[in-house]
Protein backbone atom coordinates (compact mmCIF):
# COMPACT_ATOMS: atom_id res chain seq x y z
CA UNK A 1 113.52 104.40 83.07
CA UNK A 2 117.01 105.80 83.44
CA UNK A 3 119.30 105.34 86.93
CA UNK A 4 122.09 106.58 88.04
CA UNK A 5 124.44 105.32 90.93
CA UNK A 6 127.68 106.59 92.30
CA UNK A 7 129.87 104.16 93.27
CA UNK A 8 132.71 104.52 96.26
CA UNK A 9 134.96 101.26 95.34
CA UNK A 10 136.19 101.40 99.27
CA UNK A 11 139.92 101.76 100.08
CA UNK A 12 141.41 102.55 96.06
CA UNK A 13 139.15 106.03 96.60
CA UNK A 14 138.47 105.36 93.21
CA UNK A 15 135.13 106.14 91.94
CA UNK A 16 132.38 105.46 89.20
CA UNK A 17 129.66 106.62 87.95
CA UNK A 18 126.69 104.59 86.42
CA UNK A 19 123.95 106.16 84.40
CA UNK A 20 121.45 102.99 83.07
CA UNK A 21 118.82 103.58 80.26
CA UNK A 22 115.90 101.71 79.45
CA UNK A 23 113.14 103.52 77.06
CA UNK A 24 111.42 100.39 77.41
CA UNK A 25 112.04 99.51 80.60
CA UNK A 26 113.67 96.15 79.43
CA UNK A 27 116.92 96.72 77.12
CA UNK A 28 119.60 98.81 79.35
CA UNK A 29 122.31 100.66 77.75
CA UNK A 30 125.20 101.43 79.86
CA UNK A 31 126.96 105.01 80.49
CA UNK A 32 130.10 104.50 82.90
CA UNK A 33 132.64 107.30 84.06
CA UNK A 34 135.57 106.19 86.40
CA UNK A 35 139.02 107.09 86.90
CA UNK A 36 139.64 102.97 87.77
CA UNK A 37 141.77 101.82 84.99
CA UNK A 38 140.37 98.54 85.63
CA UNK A 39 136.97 99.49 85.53
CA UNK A 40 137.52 101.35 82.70
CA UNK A 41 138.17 97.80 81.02
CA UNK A 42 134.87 96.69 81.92
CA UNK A 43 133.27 99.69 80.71
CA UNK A 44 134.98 99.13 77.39
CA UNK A 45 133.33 96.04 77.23
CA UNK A 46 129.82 96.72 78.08
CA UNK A 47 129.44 100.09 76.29
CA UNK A 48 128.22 98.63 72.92
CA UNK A 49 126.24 96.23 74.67
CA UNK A 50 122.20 96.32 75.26
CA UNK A 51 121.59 94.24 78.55
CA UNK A 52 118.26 92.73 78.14
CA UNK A 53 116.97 93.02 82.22
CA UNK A 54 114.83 90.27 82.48
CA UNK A 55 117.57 87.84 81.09
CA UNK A 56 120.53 89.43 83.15
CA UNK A 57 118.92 88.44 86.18
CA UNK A 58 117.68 84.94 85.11
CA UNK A 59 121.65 84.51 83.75
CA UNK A 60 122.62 85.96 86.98
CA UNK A 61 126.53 85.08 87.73
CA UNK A 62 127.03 84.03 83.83
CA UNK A 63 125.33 87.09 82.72
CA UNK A 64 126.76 89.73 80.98
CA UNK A 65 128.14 92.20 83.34
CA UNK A 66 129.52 89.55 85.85
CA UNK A 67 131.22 87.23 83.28
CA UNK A 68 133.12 90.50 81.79
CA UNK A 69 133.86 91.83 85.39
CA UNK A 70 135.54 88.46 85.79
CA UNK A 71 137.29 88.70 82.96
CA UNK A 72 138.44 92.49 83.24
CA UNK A 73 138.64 92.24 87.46
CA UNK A 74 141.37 89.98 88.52
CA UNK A 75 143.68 89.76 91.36
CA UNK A 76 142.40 91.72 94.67
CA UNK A 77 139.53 93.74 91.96
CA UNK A 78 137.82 90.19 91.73
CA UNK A 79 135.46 91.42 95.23
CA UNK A 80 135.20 95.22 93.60
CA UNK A 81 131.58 96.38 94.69
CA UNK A 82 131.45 98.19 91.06
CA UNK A 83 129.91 95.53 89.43
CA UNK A 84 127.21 95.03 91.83
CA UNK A 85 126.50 98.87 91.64
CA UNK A 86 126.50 98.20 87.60
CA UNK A 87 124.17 95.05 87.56
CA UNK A 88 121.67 96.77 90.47
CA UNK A 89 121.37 100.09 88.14
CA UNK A 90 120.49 97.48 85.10
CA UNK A 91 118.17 96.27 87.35
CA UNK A 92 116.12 99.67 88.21
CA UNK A 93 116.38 100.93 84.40
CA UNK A 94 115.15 97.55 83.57
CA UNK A 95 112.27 97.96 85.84
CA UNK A 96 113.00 95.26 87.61
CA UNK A 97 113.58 96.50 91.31
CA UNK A 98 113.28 99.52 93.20
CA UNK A 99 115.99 102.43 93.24
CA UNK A 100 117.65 101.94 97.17
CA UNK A 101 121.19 102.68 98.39
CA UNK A 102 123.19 99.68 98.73
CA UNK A 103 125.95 99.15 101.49
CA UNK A 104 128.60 97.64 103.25
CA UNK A 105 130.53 98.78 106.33
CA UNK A 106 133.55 97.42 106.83
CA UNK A 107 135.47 97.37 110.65
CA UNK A 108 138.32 95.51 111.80
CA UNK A 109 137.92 92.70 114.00
């Protein structure tokens, strides 16, 4: 299955684009357009990676895509929402859940 998300990081305006692939709907390989420096880090380091689905999620926080986005994301790009966008479209690809929008509004006070 393939997916594809575009990500809004919030107040940066910077934005990504994540296609995931999974012919067999288990091992995910990772396309991922940005103009986020940053992110662009953590792209680096997941595009020669396949992310096995199934053992992403059991790995969760010490999987692959979170323990490079916190090695690539420090300072204030530690809480970046890309990373969740990039580990939900493994998800989908992998078969593993169902393609739905993600959110979070933010207001003051």
């Amino acid at each position: 299955m393939k997916c594809s998300a575009r990500i809004e990081a919030g107040v940066c305006g910077f934005q990504t684009t994540v296609t995931a692939d999974s012919p067999d709907e288990q091992m995910v390989t990772l396309a991922i357009r940005t103009d986020c420096e940053k992110i662009a880090a953590l792209a680096e380091a997941l595009s020669d990676k396949q992310i096995d689905a199934y053992d992403e999620i059991a790995r969760g926080s010490e999987g692959v895509i979170l323990s490079a986005a916190r090695e690539k994301l420090l300072g204030c790009c530690a809480a970046c929402a890309v990373p969740v966008g990039i580990f939900k479209s493994v998800q989908v690809a992998g078969g593993v859940a169902l393609p739905k929008d993600i959110e979070i509004r933010m207001a003051p006070g």
